[in-house]
N, C-alpha and C. Protein backbone atom coordinates (compact mmCIF):
# COMPACT_ATOMS: atom_id res chain seq x y z
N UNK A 1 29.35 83.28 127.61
CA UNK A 1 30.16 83.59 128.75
C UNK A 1 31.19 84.64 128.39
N UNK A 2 31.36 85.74 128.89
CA UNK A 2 31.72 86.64 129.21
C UNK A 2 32.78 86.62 130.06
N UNK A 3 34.48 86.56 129.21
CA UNK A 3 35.38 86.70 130.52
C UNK A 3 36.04 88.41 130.69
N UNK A 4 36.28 88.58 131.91
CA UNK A 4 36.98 89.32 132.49
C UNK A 4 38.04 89.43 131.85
N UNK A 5 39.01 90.65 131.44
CA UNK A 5 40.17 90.70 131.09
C UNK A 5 40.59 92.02 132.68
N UNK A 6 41.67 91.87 133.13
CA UNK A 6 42.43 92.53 134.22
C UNK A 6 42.58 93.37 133.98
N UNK A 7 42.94 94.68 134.47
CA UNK A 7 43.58 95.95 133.75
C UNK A 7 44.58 95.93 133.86
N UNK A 8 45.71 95.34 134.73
CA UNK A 8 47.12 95.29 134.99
C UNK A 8 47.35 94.06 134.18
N UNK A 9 48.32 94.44 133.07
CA UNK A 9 49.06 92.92 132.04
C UNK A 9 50.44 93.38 133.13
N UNK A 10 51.19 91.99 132.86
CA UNK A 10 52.54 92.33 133.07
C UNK A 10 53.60 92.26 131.74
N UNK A 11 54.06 93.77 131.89
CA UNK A 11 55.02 94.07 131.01
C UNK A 11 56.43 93.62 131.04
N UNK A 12 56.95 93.01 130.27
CA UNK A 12 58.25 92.64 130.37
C UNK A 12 59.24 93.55 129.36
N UNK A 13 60.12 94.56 130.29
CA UNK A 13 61.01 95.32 130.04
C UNK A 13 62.32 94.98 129.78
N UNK A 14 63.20 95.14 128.77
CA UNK A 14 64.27 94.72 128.79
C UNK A 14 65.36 95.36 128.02
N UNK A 15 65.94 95.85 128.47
CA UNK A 15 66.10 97.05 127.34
C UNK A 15 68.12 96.81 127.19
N UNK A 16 68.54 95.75 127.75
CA UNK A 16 69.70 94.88 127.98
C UNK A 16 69.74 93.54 127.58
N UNK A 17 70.07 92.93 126.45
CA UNK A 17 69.78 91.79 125.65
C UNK A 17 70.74 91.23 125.09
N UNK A 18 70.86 89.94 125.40
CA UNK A 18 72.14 89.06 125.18
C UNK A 18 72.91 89.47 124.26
N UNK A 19 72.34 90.05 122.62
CA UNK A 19 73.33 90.43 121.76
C UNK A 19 74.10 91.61 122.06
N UNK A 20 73.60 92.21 122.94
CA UNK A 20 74.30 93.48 123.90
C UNK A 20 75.52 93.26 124.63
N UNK A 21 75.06 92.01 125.21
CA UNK A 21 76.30 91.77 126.11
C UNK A 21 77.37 91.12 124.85
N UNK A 22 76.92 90.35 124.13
CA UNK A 22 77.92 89.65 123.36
C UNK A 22 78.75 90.57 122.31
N UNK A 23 78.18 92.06 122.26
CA UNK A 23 78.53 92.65 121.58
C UNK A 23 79.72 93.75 122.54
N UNK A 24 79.40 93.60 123.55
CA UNK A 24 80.43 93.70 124.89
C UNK A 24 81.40 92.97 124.85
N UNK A 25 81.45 92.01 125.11
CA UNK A 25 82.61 90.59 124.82
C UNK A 25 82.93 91.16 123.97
N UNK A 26 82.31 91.38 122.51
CA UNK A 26 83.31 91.52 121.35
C UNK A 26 84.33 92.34 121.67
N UNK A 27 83.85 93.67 122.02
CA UNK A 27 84.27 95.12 121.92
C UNK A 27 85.70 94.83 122.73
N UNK A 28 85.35 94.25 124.16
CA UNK A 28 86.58 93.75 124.91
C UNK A 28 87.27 93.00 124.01
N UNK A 29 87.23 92.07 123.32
CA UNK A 29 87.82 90.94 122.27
C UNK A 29 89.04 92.13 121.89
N UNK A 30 87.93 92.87 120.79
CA UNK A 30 89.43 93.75 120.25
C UNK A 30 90.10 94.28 120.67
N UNK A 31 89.47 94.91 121.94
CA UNK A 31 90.37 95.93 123.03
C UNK A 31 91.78 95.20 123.01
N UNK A 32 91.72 94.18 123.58
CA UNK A 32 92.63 93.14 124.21
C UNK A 32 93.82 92.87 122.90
N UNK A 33 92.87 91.93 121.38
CA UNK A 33 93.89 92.10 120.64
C UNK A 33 94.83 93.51 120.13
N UNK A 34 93.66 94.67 120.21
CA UNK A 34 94.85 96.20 119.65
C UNK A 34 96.02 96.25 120.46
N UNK A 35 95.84 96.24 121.62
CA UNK A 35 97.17 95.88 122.84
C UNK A 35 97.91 94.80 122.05
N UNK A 36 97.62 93.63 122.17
CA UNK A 36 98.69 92.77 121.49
C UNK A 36 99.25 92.93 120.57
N UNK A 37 98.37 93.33 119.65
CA UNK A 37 98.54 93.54 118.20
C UNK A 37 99.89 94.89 118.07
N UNK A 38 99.72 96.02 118.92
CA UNK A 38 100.41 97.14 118.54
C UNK A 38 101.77 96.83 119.52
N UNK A 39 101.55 95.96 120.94
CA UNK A 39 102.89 95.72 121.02
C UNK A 39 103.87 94.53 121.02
N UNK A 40 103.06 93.83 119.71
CA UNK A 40 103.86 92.34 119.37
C UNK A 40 105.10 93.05 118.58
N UNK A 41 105.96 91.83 118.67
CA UNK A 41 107.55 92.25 118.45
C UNK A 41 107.80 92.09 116.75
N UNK A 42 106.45 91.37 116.46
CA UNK A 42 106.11 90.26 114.63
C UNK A 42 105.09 90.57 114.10
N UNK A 43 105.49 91.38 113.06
CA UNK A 43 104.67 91.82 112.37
C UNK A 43 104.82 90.98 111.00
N UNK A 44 105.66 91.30 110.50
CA UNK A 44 106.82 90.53 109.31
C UNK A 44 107.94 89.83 109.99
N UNK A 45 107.58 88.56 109.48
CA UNK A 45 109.09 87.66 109.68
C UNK A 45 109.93 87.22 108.33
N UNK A 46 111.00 87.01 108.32
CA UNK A 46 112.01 86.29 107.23
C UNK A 46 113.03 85.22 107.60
N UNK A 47 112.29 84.05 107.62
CA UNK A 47 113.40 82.62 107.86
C UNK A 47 114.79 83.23 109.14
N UNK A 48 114.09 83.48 109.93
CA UNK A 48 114.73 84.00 111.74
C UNK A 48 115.99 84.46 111.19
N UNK A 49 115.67 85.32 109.96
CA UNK A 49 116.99 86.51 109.85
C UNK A 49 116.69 87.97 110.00
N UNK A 50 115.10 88.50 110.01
CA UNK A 50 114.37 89.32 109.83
C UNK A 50 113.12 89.69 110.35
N UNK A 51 113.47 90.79 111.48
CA UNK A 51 111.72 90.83 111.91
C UNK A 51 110.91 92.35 111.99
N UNK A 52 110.37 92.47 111.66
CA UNK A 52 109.53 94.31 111.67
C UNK A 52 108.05 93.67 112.83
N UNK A 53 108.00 94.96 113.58
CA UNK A 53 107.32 95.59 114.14
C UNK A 53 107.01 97.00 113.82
N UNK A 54 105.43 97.31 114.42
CA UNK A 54 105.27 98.86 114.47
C UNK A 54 106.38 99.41 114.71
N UNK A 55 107.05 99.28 115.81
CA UNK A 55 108.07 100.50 116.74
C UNK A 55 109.61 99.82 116.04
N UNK A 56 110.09 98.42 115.38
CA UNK A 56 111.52 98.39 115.06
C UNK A 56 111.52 97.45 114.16
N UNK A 57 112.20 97.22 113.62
CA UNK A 57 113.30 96.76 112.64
C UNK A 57 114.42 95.64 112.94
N UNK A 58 114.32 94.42 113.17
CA UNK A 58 115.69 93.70 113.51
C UNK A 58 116.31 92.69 112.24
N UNK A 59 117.45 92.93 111.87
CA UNK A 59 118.30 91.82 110.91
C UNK A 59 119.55 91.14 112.01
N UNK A 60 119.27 89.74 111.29
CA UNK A 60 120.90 88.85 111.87
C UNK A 60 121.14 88.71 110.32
N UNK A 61 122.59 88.78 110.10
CA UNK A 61 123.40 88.03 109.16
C UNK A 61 123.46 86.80 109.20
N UNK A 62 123.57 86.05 108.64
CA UNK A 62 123.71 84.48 108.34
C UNK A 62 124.81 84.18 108.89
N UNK A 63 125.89 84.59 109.00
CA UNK A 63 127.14 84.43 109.56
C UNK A 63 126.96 84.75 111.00
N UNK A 64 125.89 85.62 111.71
CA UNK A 64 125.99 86.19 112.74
C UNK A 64 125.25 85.88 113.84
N UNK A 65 125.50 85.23 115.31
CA UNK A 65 124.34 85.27 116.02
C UNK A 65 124.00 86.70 116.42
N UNK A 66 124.06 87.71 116.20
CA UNK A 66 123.98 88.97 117.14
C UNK A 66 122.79 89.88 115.88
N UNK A 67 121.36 89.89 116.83
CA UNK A 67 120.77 90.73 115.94
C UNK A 67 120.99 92.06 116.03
N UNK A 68 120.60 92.68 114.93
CA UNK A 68 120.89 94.66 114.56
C UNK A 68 119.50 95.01 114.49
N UNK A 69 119.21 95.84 115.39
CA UNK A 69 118.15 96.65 115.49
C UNK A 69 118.09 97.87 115.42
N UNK A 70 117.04 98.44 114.73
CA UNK A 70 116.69 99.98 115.01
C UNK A 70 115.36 100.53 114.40
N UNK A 71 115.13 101.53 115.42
CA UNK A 71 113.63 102.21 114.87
C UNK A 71 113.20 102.54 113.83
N UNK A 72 112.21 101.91 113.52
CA UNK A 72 111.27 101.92 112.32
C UNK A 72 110.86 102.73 111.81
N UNK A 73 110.20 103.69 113.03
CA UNK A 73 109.15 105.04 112.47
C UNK A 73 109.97 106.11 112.10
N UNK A 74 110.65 105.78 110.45
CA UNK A 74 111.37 106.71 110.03
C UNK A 74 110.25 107.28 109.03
N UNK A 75 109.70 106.39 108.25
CA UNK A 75 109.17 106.99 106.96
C UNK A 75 107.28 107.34 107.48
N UNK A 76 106.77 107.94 106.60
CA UNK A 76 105.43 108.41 106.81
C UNK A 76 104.18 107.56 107.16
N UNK A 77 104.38 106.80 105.84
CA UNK A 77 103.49 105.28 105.77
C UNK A 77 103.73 104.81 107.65
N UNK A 78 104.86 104.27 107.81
CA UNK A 78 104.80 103.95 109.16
C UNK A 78 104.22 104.89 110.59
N UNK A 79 104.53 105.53 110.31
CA UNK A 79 103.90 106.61 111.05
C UNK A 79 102.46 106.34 110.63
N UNK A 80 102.19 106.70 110.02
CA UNK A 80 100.64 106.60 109.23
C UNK A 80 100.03 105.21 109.75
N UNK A 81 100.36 103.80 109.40
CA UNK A 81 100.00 102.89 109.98
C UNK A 81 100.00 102.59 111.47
N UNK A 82 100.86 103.35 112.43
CA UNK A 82 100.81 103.60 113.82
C UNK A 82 99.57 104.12 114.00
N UNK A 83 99.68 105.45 113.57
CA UNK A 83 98.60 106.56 114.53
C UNK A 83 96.86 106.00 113.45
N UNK A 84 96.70 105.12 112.16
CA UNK A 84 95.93 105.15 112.24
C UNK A 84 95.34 103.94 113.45
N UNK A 85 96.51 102.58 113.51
CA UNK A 85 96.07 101.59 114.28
C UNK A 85 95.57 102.37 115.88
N UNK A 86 96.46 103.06 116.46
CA UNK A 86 96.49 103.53 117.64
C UNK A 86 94.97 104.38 117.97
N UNK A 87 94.33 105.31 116.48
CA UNK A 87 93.01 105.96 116.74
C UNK A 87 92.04 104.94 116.94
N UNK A 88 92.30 103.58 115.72
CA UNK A 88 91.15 102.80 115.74
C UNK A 88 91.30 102.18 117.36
N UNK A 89 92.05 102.11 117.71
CA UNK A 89 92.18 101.43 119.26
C UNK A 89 91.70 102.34 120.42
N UNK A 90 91.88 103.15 120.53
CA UNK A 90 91.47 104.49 121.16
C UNK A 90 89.48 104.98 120.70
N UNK A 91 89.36 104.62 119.97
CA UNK A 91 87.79 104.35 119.61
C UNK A 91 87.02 103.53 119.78
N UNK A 92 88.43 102.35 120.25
CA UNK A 92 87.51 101.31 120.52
C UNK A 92 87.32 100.92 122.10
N UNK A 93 88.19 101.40 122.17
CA UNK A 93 88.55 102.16 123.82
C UNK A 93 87.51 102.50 124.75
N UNK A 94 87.24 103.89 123.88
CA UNK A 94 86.14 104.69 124.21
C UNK A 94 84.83 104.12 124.30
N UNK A 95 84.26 103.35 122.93
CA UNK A 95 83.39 102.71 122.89
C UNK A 95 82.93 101.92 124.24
N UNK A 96 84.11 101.07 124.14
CA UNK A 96 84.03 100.15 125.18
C UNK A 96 83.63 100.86 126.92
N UNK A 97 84.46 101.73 126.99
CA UNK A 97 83.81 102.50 128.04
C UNK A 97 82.20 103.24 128.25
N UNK A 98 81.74 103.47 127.00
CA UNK A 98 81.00 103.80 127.22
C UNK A 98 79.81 103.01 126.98
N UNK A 99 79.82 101.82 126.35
CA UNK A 99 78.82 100.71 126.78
C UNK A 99 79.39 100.16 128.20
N UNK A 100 80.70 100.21 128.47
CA UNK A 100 80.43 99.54 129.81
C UNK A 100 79.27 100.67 131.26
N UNK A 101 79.66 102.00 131.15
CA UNK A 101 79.28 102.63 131.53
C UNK A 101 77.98 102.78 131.66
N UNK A 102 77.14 102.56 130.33
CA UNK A 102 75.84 102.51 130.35
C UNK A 102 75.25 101.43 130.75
N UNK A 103 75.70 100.32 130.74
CA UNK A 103 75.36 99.42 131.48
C UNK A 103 75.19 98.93 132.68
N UNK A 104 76.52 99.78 133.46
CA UNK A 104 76.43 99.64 134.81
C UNK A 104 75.23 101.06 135.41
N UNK A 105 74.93 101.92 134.59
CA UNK A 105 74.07 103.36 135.42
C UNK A 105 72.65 103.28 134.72
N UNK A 106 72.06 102.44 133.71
CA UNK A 106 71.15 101.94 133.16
C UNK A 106 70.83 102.96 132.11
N UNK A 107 71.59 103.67 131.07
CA UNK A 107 70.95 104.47 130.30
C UNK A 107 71.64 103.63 129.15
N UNK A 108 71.07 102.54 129.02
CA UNK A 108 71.59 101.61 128.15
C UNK A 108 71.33 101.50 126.31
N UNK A 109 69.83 101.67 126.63
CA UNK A 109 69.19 102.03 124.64
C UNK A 109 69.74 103.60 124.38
N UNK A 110 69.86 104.84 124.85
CA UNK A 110 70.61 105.94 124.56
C UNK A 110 72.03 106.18 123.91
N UNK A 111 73.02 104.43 124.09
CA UNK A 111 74.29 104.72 123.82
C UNK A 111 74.59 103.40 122.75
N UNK A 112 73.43 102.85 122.69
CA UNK A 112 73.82 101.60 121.54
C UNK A 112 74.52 102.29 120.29
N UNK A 113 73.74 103.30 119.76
CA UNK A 113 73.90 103.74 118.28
C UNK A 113 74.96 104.88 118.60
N UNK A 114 75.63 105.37 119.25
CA UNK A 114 76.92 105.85 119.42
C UNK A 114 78.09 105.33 119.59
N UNK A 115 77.66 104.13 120.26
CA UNK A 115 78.72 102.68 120.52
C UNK A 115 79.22 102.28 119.13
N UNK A 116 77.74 101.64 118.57
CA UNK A 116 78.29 101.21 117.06
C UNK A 116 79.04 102.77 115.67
N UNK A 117 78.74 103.51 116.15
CA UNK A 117 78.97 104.48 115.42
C UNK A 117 80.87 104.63 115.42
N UNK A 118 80.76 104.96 116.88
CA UNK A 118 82.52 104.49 117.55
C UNK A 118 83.57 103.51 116.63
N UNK A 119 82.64 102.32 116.93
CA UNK A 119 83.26 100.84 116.42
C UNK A 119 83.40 100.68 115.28
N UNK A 120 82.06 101.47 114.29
CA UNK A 120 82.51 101.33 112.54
C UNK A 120 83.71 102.12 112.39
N UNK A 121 84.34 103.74 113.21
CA UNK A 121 84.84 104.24 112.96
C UNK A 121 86.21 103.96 113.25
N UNK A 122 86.15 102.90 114.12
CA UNK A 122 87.46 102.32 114.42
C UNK A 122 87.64 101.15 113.42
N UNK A 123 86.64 100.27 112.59
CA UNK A 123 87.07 99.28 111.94
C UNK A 123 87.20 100.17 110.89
N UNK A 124 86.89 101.22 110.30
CA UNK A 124 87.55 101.95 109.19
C UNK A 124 89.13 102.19 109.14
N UNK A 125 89.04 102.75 110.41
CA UNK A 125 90.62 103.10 110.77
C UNK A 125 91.61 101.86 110.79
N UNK A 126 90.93 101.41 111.81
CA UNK A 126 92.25 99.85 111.20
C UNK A 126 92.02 99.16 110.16
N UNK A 127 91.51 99.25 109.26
CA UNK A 127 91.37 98.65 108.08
C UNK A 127 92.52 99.61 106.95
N UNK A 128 92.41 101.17 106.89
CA UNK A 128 93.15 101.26 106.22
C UNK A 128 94.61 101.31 106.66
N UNK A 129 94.76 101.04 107.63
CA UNK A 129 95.98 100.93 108.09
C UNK A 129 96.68 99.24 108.05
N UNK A 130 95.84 98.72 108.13
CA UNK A 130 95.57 97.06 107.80
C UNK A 130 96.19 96.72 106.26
N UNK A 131 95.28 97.79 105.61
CA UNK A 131 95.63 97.62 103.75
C UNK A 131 97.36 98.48 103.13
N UNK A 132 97.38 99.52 104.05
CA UNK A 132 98.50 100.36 103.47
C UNK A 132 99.58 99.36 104.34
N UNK A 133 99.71 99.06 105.53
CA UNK A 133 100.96 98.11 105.80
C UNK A 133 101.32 97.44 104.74
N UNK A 134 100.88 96.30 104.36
CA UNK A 134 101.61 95.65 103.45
C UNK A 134 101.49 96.04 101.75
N UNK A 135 101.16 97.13 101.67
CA UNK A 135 101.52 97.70 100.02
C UNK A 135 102.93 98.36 100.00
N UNK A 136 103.15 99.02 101.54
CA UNK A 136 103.76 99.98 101.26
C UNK A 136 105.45 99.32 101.86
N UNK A 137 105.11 97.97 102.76
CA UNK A 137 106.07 97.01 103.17
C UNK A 137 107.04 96.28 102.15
N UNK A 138 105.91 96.11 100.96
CA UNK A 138 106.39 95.62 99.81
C UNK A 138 107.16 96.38 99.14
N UNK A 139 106.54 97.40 98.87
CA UNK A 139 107.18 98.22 97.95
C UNK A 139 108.65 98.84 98.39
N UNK A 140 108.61 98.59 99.45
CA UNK A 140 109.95 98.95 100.20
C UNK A 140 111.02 98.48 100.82
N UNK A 141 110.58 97.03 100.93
CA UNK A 141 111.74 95.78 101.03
C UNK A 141 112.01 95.03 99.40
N UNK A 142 113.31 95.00 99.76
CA UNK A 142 113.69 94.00 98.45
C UNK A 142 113.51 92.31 98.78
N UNK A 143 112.80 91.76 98.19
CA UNK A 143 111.95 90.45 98.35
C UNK A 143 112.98 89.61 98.34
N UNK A 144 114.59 89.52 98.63
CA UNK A 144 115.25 88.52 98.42
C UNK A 144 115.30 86.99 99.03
N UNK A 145 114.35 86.90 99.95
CA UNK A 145 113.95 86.05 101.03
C UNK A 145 112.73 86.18 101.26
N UNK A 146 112.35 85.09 101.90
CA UNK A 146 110.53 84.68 102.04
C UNK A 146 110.03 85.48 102.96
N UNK A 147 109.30 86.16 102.96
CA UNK A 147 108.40 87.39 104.04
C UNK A 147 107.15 86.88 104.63
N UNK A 148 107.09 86.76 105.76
CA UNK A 148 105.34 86.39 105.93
C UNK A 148 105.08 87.47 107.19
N UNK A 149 103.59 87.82 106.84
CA UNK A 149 103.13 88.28 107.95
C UNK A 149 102.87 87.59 109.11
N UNK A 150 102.94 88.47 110.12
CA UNK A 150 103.16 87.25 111.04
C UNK A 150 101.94 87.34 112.36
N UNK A 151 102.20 86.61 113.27
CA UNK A 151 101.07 86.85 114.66
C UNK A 151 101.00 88.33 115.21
N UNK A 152 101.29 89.18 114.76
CA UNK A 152 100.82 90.75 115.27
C UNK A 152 100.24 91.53 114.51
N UNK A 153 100.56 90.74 113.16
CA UNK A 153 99.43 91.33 111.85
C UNK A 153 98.11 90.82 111.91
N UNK A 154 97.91 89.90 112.39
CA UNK A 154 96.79 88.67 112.44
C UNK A 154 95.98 89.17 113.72
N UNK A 155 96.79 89.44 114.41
CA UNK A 155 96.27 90.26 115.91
C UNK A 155 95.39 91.65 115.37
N UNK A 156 96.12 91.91 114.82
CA UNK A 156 95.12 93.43 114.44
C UNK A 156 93.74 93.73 113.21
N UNK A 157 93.94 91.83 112.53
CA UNK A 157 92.86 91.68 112.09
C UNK A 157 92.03 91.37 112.63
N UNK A 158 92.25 89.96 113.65
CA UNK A 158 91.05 90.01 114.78
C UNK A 158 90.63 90.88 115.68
N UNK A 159 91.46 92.12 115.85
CA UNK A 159 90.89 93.10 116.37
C UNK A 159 89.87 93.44 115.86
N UNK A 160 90.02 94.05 114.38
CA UNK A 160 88.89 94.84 113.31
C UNK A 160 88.04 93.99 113.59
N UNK A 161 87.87 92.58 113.10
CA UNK A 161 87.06 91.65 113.17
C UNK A 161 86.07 91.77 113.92
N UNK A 162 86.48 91.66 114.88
CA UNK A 162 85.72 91.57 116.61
C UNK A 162 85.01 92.70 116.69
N UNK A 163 85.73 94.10 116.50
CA UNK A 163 85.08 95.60 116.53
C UNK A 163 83.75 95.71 115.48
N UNK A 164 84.21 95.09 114.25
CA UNK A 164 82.95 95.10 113.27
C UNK A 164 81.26 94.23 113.98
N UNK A 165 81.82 93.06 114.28
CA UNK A 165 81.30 92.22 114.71
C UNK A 165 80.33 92.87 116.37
N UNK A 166 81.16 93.83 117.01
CA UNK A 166 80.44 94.85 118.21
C UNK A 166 79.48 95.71 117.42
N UNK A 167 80.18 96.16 116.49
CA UNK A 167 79.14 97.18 115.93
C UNK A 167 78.06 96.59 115.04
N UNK A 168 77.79 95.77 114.49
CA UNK A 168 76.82 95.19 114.02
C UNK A 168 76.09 94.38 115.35
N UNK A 169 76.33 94.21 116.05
CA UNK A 169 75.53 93.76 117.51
C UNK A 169 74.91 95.34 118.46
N UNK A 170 75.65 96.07 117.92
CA UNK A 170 75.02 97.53 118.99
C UNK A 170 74.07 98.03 117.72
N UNK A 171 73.91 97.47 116.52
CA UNK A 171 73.14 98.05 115.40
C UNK A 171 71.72 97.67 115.33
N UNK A 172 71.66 96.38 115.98
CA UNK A 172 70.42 95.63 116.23
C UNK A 172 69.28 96.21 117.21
N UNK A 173 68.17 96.44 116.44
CA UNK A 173 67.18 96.84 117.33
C UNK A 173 66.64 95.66 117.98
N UNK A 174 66.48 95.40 119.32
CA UNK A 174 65.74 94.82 120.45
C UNK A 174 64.02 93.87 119.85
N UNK A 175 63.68 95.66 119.96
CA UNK A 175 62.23 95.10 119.84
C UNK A 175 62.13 94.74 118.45
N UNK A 176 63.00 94.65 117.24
CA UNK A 176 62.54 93.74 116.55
C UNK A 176 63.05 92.10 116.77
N UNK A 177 63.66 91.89 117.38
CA UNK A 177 63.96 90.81 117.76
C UNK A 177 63.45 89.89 119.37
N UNK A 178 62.35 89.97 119.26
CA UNK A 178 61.56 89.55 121.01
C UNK A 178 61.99 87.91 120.87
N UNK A 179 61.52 87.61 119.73
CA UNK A 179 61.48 85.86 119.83
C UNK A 179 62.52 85.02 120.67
N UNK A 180 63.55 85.94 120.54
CA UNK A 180 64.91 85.72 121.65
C UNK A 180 64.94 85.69 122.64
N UNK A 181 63.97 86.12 123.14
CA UNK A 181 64.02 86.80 124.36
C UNK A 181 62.86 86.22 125.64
């Protein structure tokens, strides 16, 4: 017996795949923390006598309720750790726009590997800006009191985090992965 095979199979197209979207979520993830991250007030704390941010500087005296503040971005390093956090955010920005973009107009496999390209280049960027903060924090405060980094430093690691984590999801080819699907 002799069967018939059809000439029409049905093809299943998909060229939009859960690790796509989740790699969306991510991308938003960091978006969201670089915002927090660049305008939290705590970067470095010291036993609520001492606090640094990107943009300032605040001390109370022990004797004093009245904190003293003033702008930070005097020296280079700081500057330097701004504009690199601010590019990696701005890349990730972009990124994010432009997977959202392709997603909504369907030229979706064309922008994966530019997406992730974006996102490594932004977890580069906040990474060394990540590493030179606190070498150069150190080297420049006198340690007389306990220092910790604080929830806006942590913010801008889960940023990187999240961005790495997009770009290794926009890195993934599809069709080797069907079983998912």
């Amino acid at each position: 017996m002799a069967s018939s095979v059809s000439g029409t199979e049905e093809v299943r197209v998909s060229v939009l795949t859960p690790l796509k979207l989740v790699g969306l979520v991510c991308v938003f993830l960091a978006l969201c923390l670089d915002v927090g991250a660049v305008l939290s007030p705590a970067w470095v704390t010291a036993d609520d006598q001492y606090y640094l941010s990107l943009w300032m500087s605040c001390q109370k005296p022990v004797s004093s309720v009245n904190w003293s503040c003033d702008n930070k971005l005097t020296t280079d390093w700081q500057i330097a750790t701004l504009a690199l956090l601010l590019g990696g955010a701005a890349l990730t920005l972009l990124s994010f726009l432009v997977a959202l973009v392709s997603l909504c107009f369907g030229s979706r496999s064309r922008c994966y590997k530019p997406v992730a390209v974006m996102l490594f280049c932004a977890v580069v960027l906040q990474m060394c800006s990540l590493v030179l903060f606190p070498i150069k924090f150190i080297e420049m405060v006198r340690l007389t009191m306990y220092h910790e980094f604080n929830w806006g430093y942590g913010l801008a690691w889960g940023s990187t985090i999240f961005s790495f984590g997009g770009a290794i999801l926009y890195c993934l080819n599809p069709k080797n992965y069907e079983d998912y699907y």
